[in-house]
C-alpha atoms as a PDB file:
ATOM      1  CA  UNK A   1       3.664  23.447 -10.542  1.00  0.00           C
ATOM      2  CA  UNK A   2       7.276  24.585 -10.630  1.00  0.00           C
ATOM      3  CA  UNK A   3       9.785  22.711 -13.438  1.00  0.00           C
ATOM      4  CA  UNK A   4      11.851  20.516 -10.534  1.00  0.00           C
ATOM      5  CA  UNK A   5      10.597  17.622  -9.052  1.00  0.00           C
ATOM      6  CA  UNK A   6       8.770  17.778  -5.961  1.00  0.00           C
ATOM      7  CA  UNK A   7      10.269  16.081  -2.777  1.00  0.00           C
ATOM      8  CA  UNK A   8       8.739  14.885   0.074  1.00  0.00           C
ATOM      9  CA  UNK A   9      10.182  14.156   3.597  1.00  0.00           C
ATOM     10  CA  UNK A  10       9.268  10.432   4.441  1.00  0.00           C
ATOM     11  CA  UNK A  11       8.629   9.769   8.283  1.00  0.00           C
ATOM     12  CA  UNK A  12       9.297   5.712   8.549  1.00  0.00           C
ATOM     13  CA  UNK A  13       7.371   4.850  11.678  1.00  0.00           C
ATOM     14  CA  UNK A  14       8.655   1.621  12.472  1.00  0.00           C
ATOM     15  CA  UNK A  15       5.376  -0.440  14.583  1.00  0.00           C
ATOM     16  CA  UNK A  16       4.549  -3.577  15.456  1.00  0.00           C
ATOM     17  CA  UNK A  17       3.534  -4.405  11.850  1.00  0.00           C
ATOM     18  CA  UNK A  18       6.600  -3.044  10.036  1.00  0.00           C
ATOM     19  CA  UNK A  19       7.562   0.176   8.199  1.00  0.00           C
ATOM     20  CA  UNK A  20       4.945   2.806   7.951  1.00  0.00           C
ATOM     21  CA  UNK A  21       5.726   5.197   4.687  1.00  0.00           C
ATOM     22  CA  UNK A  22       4.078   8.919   6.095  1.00  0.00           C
ATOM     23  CA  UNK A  23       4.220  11.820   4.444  1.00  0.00           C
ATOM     24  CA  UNK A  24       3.201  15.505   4.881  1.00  0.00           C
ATOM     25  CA  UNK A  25       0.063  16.633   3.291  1.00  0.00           C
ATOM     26  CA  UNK A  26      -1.476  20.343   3.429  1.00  0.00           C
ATOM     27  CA  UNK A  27      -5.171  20.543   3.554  1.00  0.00           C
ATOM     28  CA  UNK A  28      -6.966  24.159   4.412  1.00  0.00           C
ATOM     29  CA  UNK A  29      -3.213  25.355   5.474  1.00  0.00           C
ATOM     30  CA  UNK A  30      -2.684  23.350   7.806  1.00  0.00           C
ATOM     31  CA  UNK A  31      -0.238  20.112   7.631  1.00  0.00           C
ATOM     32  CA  UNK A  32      -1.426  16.347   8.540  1.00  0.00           C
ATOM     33  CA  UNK A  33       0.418  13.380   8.587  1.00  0.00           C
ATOM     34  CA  UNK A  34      -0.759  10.551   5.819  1.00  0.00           C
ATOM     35  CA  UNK A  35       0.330   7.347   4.781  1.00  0.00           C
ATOM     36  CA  UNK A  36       1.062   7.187   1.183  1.00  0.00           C
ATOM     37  CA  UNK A  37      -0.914   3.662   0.455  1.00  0.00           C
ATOM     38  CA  UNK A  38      -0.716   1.740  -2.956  1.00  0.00           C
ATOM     39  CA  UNK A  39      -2.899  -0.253  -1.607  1.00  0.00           C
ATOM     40  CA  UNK A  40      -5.954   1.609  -0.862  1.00  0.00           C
ATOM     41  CA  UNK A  41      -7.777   2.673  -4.438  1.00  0.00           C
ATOM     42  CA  UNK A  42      -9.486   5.447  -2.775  1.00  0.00           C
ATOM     43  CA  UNK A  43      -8.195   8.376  -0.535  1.00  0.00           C
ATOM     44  CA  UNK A  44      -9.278   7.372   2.801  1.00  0.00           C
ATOM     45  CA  UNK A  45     -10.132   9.066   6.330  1.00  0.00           C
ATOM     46  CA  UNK A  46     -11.608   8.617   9.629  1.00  0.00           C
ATOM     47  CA  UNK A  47     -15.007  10.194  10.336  1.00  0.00           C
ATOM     48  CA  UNK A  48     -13.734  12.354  12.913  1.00  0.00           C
ATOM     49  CA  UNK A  49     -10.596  13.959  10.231  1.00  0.00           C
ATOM     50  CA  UNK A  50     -12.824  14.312   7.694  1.00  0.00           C
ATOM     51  CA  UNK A  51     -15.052  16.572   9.389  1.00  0.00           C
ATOM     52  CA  UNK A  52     -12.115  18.278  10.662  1.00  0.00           C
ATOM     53  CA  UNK A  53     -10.595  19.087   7.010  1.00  0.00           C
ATOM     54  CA  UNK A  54     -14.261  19.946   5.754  1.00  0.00           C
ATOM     55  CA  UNK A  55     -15.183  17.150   3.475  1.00  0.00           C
ATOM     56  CA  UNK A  56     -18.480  17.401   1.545  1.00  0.00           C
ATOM     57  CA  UNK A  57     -20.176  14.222   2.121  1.00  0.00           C
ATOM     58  CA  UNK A  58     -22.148  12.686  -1.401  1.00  0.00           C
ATOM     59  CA  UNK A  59     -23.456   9.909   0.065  1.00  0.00           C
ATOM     60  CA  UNK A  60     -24.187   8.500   3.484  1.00  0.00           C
ATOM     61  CA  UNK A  61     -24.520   4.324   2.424  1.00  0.00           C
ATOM     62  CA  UNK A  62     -20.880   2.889   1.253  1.00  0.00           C
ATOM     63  CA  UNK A  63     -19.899  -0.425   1.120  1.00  0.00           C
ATOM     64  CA  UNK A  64     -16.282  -0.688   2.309  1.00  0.00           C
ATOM     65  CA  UNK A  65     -14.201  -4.096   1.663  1.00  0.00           C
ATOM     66  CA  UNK A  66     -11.537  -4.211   4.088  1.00  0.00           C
ATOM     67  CA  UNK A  67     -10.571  -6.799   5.538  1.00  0.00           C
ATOM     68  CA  UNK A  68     -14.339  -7.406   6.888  1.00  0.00           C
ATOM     69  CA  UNK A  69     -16.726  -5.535   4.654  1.00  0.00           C
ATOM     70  CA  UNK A  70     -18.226  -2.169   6.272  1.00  0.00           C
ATOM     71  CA  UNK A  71     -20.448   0.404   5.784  1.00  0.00           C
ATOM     72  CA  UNK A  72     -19.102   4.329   5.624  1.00  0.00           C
ATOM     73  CA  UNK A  73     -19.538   7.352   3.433  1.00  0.00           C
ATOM     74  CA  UNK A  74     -18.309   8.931   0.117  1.00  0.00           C
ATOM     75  CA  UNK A  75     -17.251  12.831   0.429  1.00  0.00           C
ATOM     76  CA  UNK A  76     -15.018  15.112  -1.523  1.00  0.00           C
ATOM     77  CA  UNK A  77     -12.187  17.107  -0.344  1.00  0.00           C
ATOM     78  CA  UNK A  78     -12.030  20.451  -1.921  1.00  0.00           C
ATOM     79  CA  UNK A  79      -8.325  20.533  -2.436  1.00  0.00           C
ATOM     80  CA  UNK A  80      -5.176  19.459  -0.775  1.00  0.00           C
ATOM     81  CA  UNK A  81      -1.382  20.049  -1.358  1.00  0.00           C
ATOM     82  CA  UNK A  82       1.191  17.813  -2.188  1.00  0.00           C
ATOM     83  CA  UNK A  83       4.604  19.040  -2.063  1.00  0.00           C
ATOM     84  CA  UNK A  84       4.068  22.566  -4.601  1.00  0.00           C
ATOM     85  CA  UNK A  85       1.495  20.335  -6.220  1.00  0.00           C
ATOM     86  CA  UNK A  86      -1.998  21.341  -5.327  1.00  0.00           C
ATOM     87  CA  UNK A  87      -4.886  18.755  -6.120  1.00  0.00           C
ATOM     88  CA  UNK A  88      -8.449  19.312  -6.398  1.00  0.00           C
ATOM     89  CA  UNK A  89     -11.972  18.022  -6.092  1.00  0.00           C
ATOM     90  CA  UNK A  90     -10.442  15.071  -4.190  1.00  0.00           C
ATOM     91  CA  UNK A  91     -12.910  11.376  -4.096  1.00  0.00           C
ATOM     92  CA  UNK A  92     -12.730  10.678  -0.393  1.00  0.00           C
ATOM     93  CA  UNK A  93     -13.675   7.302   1.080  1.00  0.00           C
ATOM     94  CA  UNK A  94     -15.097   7.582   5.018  1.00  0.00           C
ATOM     95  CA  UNK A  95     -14.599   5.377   7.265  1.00  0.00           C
ATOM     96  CA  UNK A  96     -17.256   5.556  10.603  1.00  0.00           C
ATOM     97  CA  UNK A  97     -14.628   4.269  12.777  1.00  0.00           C
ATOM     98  CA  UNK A  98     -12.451   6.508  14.877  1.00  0.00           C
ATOM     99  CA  UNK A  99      -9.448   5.230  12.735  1.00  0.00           C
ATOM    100  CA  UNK A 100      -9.108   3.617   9.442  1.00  0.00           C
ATOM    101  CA  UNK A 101      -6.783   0.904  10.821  1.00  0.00           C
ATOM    102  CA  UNK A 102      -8.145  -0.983  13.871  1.00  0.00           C
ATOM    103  CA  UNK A 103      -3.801  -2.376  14.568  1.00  0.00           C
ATOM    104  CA  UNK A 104      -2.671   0.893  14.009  1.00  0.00           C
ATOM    105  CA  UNK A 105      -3.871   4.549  15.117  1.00  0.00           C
ATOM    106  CA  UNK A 106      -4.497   5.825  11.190  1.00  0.00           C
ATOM    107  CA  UNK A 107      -6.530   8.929  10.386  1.00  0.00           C
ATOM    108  CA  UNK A 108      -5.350   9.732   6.576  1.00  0.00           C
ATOM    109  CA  UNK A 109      -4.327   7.371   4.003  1.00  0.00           C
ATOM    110  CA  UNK A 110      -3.170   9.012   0.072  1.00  0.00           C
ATOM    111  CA  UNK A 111      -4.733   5.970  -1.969  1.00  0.00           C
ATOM    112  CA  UNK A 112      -3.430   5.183  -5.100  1.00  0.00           C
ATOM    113  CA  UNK A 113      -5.704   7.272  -7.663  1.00  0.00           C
ATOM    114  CA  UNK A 114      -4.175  10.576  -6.005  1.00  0.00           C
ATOM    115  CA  UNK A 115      -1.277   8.939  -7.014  1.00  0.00           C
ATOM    116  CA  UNK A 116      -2.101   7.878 -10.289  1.00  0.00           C
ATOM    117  CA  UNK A 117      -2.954  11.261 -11.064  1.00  0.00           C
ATOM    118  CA  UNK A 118       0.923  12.849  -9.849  1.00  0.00           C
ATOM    119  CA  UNK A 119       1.659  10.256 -12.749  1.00  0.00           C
ATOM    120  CA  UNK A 120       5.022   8.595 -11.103  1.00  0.00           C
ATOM    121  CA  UNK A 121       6.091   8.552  -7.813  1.00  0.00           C
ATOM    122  CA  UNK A 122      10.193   7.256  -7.112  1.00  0.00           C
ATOM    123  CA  UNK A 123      10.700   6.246  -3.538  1.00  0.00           C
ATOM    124  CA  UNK A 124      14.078   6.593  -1.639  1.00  0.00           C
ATOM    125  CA  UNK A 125      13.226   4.696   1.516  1.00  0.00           C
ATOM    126  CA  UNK A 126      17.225   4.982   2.610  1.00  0.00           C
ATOM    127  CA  UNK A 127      17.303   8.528   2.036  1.00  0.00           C
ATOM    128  CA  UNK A 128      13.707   9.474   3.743  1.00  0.00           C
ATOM    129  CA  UNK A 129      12.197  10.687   0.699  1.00  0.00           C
ATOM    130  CA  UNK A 130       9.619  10.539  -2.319  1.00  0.00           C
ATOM    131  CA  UNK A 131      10.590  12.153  -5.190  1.00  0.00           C
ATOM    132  CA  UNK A 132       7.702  13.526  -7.960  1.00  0.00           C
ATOM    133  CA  UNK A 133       9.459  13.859 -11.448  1.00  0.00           C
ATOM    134  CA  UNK A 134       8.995  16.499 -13.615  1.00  0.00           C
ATOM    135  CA  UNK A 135       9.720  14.009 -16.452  1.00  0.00           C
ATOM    136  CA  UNK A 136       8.460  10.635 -16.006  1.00  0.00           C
ATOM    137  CA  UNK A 137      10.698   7.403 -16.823  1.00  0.00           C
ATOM    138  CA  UNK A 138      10.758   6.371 -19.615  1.00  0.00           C
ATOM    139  CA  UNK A 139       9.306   2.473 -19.616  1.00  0.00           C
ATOM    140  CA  UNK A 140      11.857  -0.639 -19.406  1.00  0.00           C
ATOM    141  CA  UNK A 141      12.477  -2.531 -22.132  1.00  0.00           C
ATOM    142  CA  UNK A 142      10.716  -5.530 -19.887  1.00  0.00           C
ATOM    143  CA  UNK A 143       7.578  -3.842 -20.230  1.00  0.00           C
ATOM    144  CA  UNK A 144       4.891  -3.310 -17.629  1.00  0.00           C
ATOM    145  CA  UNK A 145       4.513  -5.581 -14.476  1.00  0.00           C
ATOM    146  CA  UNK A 146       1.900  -3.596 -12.758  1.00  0.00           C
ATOM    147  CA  UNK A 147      -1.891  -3.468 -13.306  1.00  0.00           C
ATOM    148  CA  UNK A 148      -4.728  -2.378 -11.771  1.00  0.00           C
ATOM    149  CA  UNK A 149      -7.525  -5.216 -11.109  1.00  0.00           C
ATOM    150  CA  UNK A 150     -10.588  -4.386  -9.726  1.00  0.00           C
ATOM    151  CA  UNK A 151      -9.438  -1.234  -8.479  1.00  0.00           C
ATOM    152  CA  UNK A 152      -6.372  -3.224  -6.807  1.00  0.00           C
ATOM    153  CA  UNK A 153      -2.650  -2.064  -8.022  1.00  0.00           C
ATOM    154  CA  UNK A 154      -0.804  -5.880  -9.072  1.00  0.00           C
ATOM    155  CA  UNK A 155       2.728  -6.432  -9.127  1.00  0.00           C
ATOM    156  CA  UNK A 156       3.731  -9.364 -11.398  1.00  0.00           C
ATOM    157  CA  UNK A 157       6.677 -11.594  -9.945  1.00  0.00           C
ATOM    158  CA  UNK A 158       8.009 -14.823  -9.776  1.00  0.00           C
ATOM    159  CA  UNK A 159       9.063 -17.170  -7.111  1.00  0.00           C
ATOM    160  CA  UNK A 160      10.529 -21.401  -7.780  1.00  0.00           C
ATOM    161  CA  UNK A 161       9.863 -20.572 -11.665  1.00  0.00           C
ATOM    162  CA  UNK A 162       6.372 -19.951 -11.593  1.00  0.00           C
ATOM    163  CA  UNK A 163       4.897 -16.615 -12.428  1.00  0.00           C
ATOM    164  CA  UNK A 164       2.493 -15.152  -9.594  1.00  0.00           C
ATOM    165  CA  UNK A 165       0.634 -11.997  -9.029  1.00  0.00           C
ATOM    166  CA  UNK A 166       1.045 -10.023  -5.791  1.00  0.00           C
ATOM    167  CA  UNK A 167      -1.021  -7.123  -4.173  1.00  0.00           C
ATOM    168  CA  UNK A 168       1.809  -3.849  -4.141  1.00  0.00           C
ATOM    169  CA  UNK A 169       0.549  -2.282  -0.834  1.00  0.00           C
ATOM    170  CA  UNK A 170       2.915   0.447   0.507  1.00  0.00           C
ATOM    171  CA  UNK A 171      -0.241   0.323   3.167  1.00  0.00           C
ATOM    172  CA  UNK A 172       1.652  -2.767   4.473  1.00  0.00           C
ATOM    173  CA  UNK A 173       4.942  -2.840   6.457  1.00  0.00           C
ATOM    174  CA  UNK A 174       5.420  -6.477   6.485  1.00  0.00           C
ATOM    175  CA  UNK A 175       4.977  -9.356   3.906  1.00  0.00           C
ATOM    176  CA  UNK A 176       2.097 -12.026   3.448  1.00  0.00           C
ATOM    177  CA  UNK A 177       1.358 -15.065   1.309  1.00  0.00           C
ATOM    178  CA  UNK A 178      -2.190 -16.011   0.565  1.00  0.00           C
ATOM    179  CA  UNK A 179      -3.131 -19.486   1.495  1.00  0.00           C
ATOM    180  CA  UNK A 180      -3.267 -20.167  -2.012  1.00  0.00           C
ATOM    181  CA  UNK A 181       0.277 -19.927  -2.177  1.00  0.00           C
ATOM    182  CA  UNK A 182       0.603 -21.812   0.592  1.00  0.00           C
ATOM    183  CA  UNK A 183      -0.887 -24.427  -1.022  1.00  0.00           C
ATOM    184  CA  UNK A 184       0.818 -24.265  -4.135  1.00  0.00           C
ATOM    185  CA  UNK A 185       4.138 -24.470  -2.034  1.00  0.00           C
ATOM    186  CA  UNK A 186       3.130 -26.668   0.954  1.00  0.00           C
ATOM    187  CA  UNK A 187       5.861 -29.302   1.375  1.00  0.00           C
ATOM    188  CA  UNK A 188       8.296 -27.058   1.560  1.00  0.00           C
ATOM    189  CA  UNK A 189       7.262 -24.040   3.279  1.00  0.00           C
ATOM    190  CA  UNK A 190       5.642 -26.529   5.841  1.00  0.00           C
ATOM    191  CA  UNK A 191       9.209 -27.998   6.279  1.00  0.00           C
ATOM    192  CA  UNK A 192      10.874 -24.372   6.937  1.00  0.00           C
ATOM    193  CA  UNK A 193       7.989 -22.305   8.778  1.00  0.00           C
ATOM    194  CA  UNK A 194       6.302 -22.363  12.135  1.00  0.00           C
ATOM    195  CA  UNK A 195       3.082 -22.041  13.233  1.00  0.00           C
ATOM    196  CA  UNK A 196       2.164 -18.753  15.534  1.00  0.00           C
ATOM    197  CA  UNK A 197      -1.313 -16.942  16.436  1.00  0.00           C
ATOM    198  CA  UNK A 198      -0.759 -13.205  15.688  1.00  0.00           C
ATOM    199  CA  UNK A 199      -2.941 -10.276  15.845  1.00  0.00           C
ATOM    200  CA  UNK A 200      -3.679  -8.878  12.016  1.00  0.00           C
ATOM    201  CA  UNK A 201      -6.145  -6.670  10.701  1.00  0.00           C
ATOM    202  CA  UNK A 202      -7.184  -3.520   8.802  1.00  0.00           C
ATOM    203  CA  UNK A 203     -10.030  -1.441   7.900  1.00  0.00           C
ATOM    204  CA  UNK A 204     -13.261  -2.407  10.176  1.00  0.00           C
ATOM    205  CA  UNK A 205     -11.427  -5.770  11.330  1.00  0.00           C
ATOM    206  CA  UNK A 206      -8.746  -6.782  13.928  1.00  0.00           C
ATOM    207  CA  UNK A 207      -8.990 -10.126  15.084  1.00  0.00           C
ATOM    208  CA  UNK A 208      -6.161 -13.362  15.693  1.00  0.00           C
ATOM    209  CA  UNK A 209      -5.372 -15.437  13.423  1.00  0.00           C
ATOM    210  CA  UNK A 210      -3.028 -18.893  13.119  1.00  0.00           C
ATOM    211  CA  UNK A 211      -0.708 -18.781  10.861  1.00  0.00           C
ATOM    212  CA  UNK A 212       3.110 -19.759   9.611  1.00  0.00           C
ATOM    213  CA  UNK A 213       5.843 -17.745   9.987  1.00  0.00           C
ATOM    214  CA  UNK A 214       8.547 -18.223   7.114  1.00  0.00           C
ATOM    215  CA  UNK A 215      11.960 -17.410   8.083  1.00  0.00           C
ATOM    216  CA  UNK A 216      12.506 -16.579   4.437  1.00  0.00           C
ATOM    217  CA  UNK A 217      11.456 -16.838   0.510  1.00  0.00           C
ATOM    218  CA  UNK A 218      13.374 -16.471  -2.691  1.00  0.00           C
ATOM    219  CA  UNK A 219      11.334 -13.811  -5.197  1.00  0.00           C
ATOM    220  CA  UNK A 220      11.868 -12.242  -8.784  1.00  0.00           C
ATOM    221  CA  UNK A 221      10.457  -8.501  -9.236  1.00  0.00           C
ATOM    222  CA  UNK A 222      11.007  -6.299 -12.109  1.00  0.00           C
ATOM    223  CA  UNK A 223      14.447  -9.092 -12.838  1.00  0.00           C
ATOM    224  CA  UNK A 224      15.922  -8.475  -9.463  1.00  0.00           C
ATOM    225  CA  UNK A 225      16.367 -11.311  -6.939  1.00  0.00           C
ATOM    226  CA  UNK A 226      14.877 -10.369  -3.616  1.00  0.00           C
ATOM    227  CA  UNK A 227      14.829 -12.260  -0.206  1.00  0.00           C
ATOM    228  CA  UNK A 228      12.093 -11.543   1.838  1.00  0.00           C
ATOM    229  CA  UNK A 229      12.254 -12.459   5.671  1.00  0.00           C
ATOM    230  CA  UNK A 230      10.027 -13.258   8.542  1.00  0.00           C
ATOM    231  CA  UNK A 231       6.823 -13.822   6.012  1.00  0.00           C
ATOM    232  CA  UNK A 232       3.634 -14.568   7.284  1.00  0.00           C
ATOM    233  CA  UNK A 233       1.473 -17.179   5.642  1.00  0.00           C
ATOM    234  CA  UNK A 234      -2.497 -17.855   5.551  1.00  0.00           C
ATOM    235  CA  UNK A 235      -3.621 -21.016   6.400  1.00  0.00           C
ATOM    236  CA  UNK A 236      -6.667 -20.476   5.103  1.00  0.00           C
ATOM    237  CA  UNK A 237      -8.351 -18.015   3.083  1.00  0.00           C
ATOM    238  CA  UNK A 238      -8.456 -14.438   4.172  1.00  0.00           C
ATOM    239  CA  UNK A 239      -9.493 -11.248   2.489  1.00  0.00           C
ATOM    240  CA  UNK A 240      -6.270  -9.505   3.582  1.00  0.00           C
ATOM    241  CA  UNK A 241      -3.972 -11.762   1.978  1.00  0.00           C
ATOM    242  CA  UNK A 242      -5.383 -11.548  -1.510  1.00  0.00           C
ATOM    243  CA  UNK A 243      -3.620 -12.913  -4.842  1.00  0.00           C
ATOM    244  CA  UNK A 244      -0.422 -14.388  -4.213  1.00  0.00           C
ATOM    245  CA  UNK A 245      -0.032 -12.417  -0.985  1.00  0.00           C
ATOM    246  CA  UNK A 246       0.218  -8.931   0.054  1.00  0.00           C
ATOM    247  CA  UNK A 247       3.909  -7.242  -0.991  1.00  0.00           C
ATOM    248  CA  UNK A 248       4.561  -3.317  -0.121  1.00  0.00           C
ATOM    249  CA  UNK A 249       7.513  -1.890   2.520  1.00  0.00           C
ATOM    250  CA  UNK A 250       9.308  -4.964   3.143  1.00  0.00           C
ATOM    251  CA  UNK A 251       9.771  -5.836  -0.914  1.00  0.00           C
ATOM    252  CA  UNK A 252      10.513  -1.209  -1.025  1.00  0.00           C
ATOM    253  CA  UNK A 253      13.064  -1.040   1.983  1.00  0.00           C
ATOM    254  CA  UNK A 254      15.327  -3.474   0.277  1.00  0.00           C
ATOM    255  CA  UNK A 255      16.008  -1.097  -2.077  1.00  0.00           C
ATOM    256  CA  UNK A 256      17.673   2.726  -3.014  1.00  0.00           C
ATOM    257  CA  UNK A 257      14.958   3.479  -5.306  1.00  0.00           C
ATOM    258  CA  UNK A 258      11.617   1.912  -6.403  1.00  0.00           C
ATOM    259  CA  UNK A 259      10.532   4.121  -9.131  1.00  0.00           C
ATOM    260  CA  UNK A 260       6.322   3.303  -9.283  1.00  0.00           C
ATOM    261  CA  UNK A 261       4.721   4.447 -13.169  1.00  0.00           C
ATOM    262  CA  UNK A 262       0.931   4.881 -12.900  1.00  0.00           C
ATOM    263  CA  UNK A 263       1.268   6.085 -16.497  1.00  0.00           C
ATOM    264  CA  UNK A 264       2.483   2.955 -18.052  1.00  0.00           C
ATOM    265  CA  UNK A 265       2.434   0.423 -15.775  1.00  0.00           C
ATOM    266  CA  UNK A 266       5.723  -0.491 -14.216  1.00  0.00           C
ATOM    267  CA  UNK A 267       7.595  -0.473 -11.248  1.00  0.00           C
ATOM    268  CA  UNK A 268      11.514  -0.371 -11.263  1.00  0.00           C
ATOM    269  CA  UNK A 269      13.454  -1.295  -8.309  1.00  0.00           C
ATOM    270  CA  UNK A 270      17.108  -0.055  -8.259  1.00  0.00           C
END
C-alpha cells in the first residue's frame, strides 16, 4: 500500500429505492461493480458471480437472515483489490438466488468486515468519492456512537429527546422506522403520515407491505440536526426495519463528508 490515501470513484445509481453507493472492485484482473454495504456483516454474492470470480466454497448449509431467513453457502475469495489496496483470504457469504437483492438486480455487496479491516472509510457522496486514509481520525471528543451488535453496525442518535439506536446501512437508499418507533411516537406521526402499500424487500424476500409514509422527522447524529424526508414506517414488526429503523444513504447524502471509524467506533458527519 502506497503512503496517500486511496480514492474510489462512487457510481450513485439512483432506483426506485433511493441512492445506491457502487464502487469498483478488482477480483482475478478484472473489474466488477459492488455496493459498499454497512449493512451486510459479511461480503456477499450471488451464486452465479461467485462461481464466476472462483470462490472456494467451505460449506454447502448456511443460514442466511435477510429479510426472510434462507439457506446459501460460505466460500472464500482468494483475494480482491480495493483501490492499490489488495485484500486476501476474503469470508464470502452465498446467496443461491440469481441476485442478492430480490428489488434490485445485485450481484456483489463489500460488507462491513472488509471494511472494518481498511480501518476508516470517509465518504464524499457530493463529490462521487470514498476516500481510504492513510492516517485514521483521530476520535471526537463525543466519543463513539457506533457499535457492532450481533454482527449489526449501530448508530446511536436521538430524535424528541430520547436516545434511540438505528441500523447504519449504506445497503439502504431510503429511510425506515421500526414499528417500535412507531409506537413510541404514534400520536403524532399518525397525525402527519399516510398510509401506502409499497413493494420492500431484500435478501431471499420481496413482498408488499402497508405502511406510513412520513413527510418528514427531526433527528440528532453525531450533534448535528438532520431532517430526514419521505420516511417509511412499519406498522408492524418486520425483520428489515430492525432497532429504531434502518438509517444509511438518505442520513449520508445530506452531507460533504461522513467520515465512518471501524477502529474506534464513530462516525462523523461534516
Amino acid at each position: 500500500m502506497s503512503n496517500d490515501s486511496i480514492r474510489l470513484n462512487i457510481k450513485n445509481d439512483t432506483v426506485q429505492r433511493g441512492t445506491s453507493m457502487y464502487v469498483s472492485i478488482t477480483v482475478n484482473s478484472k473489474q466488477y461493480k459492488a455496493i459498499f454495504d454497512t449493512g451486510a456483516s459479511t461480503t456477499f454474492m450471488s451464486e452465479a458471480f461467485a462461481k464466476k470470480t472462483g470462490v472456494r466454497l467451505i460449506a454447502d448449509s448456511l443460514q442466511i437472515h435477510g429479510g426472510i431467513t434462507v439457506y446459501g453457502q460460505s466460500g472464500i475469495l482468494d483475494s480482491m483489490q480495493i483501490g492499490d489496496i489488495i485484500v486476501r483470504n476474503i469470508p464470502i457469504t452465498i446467496n443461491k438466488d440469481t441476485t442478492l437483492n430480490k428489488v434490485e438486480d445485485i450481484d456483489f455487496l463489500i460488507g462491513a468486515d472488509v471494511m472494518a479491516l481498511l480501518g476508516e472509510i470517509q465518504i464524499f457522496p457530493h463529490n462521487g468519492k470514498i476516500v481510504i486514509p492513510t492516517l485514521l481520525t483521530e476520535k471526537p471528543a463525543s466519543g463513539s456512537n457506533i457499535y457492532m451488535d450481533n454482527r449489526s453496525l449501530i448508530l446511536k442518535g436521538e430524535s424528541c429527546g430520547k436516545s434511540h439506536n438505528f441500523f447504519f446501512d449504506t445497503g439502504n437508499g431510503l429511510a425506515a422506522l421500526s414499528h417500535n418507533f412507531y409506537e413510541s411516537n404514534k400520536t403524532e406521526i399518525d397525525a402527519k403520515s399516510k398510509r401506502v402499500r409499497r413493494l420492500t424487500g431484500g435478501i431471499g424476500v420481496v413482498e408488499e407491505r402497508d405502511m406510513l409514509i412520513l413527510p418528514e422527522w427531526s433527528f440528532q447524529f453525531g450533534g448535528r440536526n438532520v431532517v430526514l424526508k419521505n420516511i417509511a414506517v412499519g406498522l408492524e414488526n418486520n425483520r428489515l426495519v430492525p432497532y429504531a429503523g434502518n438509517i444509511g444513504m438518505a442520513l449520508i447524502n445530506q452531507f460533504d463528508k461522513v467520515t465512518i471509524n471501524f477502529d474506534k467506533c464513530f462516525v462523523i458527519f461534516e
